[in-house]
PDB file of N, CA and C in Angstrom:
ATOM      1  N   UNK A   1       4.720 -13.155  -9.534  1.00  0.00           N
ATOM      2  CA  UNK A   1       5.076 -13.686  -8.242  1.00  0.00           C
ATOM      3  C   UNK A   1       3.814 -13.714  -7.398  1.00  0.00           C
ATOM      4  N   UNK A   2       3.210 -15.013  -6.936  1.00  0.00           N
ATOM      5  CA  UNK A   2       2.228 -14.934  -6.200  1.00  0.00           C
ATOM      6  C   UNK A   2       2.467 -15.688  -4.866  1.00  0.00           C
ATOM      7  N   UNK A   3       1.370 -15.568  -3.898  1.00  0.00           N
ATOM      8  CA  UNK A   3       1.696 -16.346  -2.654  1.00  0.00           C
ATOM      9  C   UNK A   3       0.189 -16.884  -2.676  1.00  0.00           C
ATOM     10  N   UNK A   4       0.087 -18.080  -2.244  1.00  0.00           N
ATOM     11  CA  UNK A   4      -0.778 -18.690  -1.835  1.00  0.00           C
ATOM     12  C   UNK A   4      -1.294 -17.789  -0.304  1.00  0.00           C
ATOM     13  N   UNK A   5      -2.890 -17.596  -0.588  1.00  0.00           N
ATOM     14  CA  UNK A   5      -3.408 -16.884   0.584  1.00  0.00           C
ATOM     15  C   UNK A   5      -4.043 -18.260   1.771  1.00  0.00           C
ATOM     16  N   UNK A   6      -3.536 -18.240   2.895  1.00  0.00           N
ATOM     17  CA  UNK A   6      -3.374 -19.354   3.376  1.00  0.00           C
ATOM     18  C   UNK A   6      -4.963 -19.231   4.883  1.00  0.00           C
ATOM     19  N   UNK A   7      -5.240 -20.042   4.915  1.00  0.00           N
ATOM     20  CA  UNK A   7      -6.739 -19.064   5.934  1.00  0.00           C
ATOM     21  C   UNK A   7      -6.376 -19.776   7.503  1.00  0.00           C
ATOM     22  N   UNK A   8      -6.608 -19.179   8.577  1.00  0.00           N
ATOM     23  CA  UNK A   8      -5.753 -19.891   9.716  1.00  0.00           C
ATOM     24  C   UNK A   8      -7.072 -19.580  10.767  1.00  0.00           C
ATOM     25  N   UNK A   9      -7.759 -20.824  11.814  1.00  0.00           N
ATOM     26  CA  UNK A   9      -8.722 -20.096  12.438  1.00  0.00           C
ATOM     27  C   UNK A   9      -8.305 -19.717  13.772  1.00  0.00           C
ATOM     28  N   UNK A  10      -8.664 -18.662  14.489  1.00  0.00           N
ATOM     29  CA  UNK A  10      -8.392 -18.048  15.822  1.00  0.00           C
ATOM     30  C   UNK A  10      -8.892 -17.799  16.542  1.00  0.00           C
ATOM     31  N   UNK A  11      -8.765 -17.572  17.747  1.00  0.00           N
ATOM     32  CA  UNK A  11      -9.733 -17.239  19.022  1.00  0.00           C
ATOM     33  C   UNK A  11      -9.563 -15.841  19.356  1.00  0.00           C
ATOM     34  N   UNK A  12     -10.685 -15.098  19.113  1.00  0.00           N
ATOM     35  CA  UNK A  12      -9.925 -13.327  19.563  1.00  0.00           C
ATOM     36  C   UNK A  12     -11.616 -12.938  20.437  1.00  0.00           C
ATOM     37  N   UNK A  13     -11.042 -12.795  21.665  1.00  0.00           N
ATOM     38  CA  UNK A  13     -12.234 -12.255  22.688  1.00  0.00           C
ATOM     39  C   UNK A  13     -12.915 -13.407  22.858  1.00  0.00           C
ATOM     40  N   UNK A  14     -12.855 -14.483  22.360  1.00  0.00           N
ATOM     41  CA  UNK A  14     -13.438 -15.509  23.630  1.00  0.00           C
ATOM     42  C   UNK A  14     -14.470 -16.140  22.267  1.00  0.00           C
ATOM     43  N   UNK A  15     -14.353 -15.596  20.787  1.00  0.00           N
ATOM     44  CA  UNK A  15     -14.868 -16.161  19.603  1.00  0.00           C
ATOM     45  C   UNK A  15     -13.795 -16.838  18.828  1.00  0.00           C
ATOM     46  N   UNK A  16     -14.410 -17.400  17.884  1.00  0.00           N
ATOM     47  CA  UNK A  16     -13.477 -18.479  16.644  1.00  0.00           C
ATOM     48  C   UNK A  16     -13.749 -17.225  15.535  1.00  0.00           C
ATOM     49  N   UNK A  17     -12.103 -17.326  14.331  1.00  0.00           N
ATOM     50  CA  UNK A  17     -12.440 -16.517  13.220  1.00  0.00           C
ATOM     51  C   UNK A  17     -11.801 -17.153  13.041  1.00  0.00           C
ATOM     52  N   UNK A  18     -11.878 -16.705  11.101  1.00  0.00           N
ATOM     53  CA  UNK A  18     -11.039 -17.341  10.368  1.00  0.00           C
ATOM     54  C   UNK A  18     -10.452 -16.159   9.657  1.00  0.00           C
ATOM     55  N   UNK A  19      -8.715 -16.217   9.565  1.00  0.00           N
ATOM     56  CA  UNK A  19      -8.356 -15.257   8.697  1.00  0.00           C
ATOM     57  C   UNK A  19      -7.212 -15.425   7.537  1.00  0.00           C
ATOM     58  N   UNK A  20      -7.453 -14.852   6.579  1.00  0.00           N
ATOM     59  CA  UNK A  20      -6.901 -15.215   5.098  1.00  0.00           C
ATOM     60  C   UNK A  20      -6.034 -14.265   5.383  1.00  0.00           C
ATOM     61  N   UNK A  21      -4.475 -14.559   4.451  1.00  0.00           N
ATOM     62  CA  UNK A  21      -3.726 -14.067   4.562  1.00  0.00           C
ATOM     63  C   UNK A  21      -2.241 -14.776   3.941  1.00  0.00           C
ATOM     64  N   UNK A  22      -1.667 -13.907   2.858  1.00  0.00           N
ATOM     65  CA  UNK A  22      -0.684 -14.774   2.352  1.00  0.00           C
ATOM     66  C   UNK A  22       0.424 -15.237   3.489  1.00  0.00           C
ATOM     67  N   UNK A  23       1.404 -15.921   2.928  1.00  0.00           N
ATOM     68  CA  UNK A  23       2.332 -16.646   3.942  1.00  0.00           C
ATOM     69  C   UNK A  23       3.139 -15.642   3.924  1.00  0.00           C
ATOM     70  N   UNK A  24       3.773 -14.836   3.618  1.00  0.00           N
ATOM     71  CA  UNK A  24       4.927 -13.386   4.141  1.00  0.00           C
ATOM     72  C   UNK A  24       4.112 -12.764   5.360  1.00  0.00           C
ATOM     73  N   UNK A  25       2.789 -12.563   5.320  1.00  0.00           N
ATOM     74  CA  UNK A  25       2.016 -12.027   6.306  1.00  0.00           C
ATOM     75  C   UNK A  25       2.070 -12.770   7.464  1.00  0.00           C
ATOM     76  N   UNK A  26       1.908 -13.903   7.396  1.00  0.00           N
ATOM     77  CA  UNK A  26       1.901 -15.031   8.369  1.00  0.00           C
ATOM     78  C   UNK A  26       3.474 -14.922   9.156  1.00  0.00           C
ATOM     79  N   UNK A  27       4.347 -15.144   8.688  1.00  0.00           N
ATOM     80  CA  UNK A  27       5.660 -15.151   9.005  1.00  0.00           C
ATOM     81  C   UNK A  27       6.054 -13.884   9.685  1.00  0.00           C
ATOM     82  N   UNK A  28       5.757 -12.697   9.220  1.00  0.00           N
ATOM     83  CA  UNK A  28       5.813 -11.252   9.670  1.00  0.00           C
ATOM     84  C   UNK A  28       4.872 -11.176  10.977  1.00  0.00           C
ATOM     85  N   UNK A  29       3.723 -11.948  10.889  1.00  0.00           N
ATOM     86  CA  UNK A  29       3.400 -11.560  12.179  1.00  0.00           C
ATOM     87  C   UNK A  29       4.106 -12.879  13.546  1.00  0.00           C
ATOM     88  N   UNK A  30       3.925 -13.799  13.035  1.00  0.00           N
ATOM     89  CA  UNK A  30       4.919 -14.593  14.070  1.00  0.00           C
ATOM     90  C   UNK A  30       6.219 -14.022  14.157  1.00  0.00           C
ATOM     91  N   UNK A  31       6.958 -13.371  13.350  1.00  0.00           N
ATOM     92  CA  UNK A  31       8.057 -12.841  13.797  1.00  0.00           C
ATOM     93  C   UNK A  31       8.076 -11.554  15.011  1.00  0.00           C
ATOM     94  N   UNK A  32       6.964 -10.879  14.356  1.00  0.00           N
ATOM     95  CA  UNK A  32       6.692  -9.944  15.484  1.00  0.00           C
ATOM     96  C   UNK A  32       6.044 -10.164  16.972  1.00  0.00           C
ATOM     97  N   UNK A  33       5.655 -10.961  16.908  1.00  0.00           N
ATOM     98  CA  UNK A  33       5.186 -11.909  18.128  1.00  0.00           C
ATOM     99  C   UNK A  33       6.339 -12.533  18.748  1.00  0.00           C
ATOM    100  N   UNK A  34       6.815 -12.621  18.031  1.00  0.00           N
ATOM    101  CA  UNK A  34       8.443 -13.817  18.827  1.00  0.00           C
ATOM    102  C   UNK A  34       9.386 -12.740  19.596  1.00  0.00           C
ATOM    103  N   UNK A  35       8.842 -11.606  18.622  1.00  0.00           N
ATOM    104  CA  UNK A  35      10.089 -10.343  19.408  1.00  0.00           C
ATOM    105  C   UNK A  35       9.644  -9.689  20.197  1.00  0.00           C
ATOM    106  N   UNK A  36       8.190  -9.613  20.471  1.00  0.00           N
ATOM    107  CA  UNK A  36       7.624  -8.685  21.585  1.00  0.00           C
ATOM    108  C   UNK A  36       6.691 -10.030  22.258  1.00  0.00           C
ATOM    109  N   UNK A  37       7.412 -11.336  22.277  1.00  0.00           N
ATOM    110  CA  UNK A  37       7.734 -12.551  23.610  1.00  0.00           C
ATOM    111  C   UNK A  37       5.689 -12.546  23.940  1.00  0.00           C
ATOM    112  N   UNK A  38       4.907 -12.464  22.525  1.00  0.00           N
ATOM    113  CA  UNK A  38       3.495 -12.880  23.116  1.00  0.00           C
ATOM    114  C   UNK A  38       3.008 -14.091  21.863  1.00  0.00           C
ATOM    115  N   UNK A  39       2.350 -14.618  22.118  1.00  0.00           N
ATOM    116  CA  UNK A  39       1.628 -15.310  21.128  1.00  0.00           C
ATOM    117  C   UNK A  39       0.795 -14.777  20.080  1.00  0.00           C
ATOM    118  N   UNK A  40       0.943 -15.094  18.735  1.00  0.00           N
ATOM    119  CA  UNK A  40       0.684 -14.664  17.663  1.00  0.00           C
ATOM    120  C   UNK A  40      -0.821 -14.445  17.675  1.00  0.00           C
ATOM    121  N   UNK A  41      -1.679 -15.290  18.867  1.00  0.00           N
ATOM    122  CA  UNK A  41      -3.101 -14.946  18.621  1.00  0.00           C
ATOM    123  C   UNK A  41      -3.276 -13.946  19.893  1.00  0.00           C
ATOM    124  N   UNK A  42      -2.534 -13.593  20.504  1.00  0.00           N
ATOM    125  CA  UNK A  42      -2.311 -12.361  21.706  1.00  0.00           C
ATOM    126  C   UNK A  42      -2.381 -10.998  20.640  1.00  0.00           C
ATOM    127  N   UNK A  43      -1.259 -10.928  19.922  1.00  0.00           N
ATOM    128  CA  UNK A  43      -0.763 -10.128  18.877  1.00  0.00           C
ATOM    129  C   UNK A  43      -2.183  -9.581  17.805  1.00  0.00           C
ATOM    130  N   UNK A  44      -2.861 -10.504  17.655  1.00  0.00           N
ATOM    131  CA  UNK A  44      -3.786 -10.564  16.407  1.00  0.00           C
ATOM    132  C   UNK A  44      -4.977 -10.136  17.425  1.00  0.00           C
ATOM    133  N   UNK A  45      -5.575 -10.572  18.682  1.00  0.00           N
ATOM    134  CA  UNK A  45      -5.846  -9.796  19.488  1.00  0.00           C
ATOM    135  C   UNK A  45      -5.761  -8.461  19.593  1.00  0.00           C
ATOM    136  N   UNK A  46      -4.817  -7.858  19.818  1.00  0.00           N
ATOM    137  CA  UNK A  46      -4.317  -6.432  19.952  1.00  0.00           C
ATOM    138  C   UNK A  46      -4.688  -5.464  18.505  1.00  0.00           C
ATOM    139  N   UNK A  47      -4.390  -6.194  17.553  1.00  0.00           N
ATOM    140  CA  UNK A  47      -4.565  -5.479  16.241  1.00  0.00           C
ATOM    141  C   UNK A  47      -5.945  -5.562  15.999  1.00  0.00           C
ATOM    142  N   UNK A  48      -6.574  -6.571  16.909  1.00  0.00           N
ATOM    143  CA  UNK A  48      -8.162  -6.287  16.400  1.00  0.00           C
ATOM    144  C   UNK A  48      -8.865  -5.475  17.283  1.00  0.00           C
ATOM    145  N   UNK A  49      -8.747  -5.197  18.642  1.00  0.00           N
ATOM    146  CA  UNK A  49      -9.013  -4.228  19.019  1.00  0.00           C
ATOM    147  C   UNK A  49      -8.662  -2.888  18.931  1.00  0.00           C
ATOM    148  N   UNK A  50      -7.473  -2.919  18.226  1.00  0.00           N
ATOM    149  CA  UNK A  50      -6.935  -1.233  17.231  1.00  0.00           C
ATOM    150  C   UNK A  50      -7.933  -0.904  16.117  1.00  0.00           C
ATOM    151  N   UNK A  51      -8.267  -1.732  15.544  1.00  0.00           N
ATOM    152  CA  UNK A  51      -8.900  -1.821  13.929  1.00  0.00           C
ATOM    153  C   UNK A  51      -9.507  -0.953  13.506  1.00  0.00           C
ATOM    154  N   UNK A  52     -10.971  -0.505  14.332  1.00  0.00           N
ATOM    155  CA  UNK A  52     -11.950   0.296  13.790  1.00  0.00           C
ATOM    156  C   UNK A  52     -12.744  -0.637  13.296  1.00  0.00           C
ATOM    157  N   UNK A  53     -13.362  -0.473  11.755  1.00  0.00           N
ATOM    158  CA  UNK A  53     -14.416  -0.557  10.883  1.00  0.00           C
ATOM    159  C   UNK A  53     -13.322  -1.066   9.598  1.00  0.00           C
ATOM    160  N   UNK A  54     -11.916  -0.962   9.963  1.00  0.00           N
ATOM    161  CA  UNK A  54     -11.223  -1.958   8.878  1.00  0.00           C
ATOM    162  C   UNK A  54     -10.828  -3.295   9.179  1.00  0.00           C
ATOM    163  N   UNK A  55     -11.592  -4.023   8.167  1.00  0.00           N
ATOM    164  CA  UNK A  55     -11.661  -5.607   7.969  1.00  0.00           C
ATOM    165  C   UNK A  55     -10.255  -6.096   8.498  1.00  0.00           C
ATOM    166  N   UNK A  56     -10.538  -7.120   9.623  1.00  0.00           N
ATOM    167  CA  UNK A  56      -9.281  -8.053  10.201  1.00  0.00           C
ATOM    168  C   UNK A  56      -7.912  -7.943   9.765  1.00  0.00           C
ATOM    169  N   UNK A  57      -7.863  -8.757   8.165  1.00  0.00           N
ATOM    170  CA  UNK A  57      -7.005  -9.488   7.160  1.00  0.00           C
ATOM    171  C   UNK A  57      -6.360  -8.534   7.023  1.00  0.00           C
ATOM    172  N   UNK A  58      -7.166  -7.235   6.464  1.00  0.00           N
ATOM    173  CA  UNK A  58      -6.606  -5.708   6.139  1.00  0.00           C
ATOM    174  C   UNK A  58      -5.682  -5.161   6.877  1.00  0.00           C
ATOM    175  N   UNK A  59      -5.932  -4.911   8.216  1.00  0.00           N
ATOM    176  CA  UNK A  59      -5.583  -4.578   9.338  1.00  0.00           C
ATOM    177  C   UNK A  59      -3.984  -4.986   9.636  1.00  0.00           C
ATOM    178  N   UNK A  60      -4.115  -6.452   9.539  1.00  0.00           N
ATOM    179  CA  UNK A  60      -3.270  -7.434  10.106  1.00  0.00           C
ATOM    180  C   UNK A  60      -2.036  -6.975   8.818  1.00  0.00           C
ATOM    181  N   UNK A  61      -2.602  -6.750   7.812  1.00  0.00           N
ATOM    182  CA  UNK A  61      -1.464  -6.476   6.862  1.00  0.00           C
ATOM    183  C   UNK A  61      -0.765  -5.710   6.636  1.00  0.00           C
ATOM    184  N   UNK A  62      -1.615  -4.303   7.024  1.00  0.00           N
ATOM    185  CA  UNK A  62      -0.948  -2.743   7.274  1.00  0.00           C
ATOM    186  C   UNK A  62       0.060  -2.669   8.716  1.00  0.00           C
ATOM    187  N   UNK A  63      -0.496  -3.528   9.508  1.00  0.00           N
ATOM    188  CA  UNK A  63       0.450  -3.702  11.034  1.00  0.00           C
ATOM    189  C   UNK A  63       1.623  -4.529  10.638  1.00  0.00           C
ATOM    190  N   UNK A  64       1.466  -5.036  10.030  1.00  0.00           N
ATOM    191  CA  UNK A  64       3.051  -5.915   9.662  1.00  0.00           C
ATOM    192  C   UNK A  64       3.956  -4.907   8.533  1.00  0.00           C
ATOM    193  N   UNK A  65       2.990  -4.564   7.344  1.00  0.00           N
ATOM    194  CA  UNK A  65       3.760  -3.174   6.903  1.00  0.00           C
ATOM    195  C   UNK A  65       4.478  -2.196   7.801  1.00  0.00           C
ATOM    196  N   UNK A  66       3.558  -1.551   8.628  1.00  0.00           N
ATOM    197  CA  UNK A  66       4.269  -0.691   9.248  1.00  0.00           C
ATOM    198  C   UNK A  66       5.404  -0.875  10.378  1.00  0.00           C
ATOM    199  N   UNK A  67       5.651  -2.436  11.033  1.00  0.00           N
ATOM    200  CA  UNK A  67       6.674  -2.649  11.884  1.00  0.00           C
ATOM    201  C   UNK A  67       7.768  -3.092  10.902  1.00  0.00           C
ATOM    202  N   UNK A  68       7.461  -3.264   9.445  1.00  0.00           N
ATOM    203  CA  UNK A  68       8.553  -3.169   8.828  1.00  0.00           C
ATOM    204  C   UNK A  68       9.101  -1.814   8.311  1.00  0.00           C
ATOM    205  N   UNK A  69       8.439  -0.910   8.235  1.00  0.00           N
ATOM    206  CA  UNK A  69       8.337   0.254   7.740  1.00  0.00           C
ATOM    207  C   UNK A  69       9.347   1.133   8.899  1.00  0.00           C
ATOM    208  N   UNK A  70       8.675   1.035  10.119  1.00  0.00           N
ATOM    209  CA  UNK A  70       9.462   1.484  11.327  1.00  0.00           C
ATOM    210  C   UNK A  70      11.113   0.868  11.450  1.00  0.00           C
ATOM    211  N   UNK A  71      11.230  -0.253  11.421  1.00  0.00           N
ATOM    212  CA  UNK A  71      12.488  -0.691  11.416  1.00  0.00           C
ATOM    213  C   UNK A  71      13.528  -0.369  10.687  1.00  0.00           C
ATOM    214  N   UNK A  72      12.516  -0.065   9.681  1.00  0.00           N
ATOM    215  CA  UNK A  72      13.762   0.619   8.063  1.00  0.00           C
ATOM    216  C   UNK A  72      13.643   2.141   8.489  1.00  0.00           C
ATOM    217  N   UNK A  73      12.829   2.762   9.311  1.00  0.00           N
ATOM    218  CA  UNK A  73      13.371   3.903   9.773  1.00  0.00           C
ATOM    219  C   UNK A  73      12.471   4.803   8.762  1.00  0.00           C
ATOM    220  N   UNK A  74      11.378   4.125   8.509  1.00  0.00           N
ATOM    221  CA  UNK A  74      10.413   4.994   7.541  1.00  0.00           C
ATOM    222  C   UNK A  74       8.905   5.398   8.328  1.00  0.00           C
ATOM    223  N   UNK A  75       8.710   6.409   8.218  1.00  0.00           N
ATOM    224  CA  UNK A  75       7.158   6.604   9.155  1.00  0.00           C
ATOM    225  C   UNK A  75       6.386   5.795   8.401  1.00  0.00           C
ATOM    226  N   UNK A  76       5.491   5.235   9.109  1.00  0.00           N
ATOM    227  CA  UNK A  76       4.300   4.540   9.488  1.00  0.00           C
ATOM    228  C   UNK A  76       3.321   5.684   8.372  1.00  0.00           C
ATOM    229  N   UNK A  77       1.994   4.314   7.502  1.00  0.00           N
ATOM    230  CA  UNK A  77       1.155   4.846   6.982  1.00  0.00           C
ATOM    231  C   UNK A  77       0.078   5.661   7.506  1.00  0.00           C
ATOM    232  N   UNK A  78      -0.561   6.947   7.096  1.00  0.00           N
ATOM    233  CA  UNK A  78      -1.164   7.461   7.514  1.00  0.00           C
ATOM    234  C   UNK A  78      -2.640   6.475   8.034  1.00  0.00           C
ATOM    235  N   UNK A  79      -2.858   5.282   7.751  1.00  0.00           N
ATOM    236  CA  UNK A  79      -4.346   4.616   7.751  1.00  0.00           C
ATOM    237  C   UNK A  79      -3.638   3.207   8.347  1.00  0.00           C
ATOM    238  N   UNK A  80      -2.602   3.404   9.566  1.00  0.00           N
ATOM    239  CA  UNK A  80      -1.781   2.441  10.320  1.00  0.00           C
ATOM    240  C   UNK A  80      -2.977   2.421  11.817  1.00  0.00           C
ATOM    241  N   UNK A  81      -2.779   0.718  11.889  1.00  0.00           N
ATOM    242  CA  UNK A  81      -3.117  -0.010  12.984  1.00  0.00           C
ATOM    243  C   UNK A  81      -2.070   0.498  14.046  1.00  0.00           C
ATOM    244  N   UNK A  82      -2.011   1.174  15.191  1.00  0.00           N
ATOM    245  CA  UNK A  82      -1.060   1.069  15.955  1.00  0.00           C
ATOM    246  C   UNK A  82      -1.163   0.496  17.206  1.00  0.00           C
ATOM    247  N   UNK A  83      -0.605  -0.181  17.597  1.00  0.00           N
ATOM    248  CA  UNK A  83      -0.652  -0.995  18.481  1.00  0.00           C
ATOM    249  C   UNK A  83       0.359  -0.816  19.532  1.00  0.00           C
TER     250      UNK A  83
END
């Protein structure tokens, strides 16, 4: 089972990036954006100023893990973006 890793470019702090990322990731974070009523590059914003020294894509993937993780009522990874 694979997903096509899909690359999308963005504006975060007033620069252009580009970030890779399969389409479940993509969807998970617009969903989470739709429910906390900000724009998905607001959202991706926020997780990049959480980050540290871990790579964007990375980041963006463990933060969508863990708001699924939370919802199912499971703690959050120890090496979680929190936002």
């Amino acid at each position: 089972m694979g997903f096509a890793v899909l690359k999308r470019s963005v504006s975060i702090a007033g620069h252009r990036t580009s970030i890779s990322l399969e389409e479940p990731f993509w969807e998970g974070l617009r969903e989470i954006a739709e429910r906390e009523t900000i724009s998905v590059q607001a959202l991706i914003g926020r997780i990049d100023a959480e980050r540290g020294e871990q790579n964007l894509s990375s980041a963006i993937r463990v933060f969508v893990l863990n708001d699924l993780r939370q919802r199912l009522g499971m703690p959050p990874s120890d090496s979680a973006v929190s936002v």
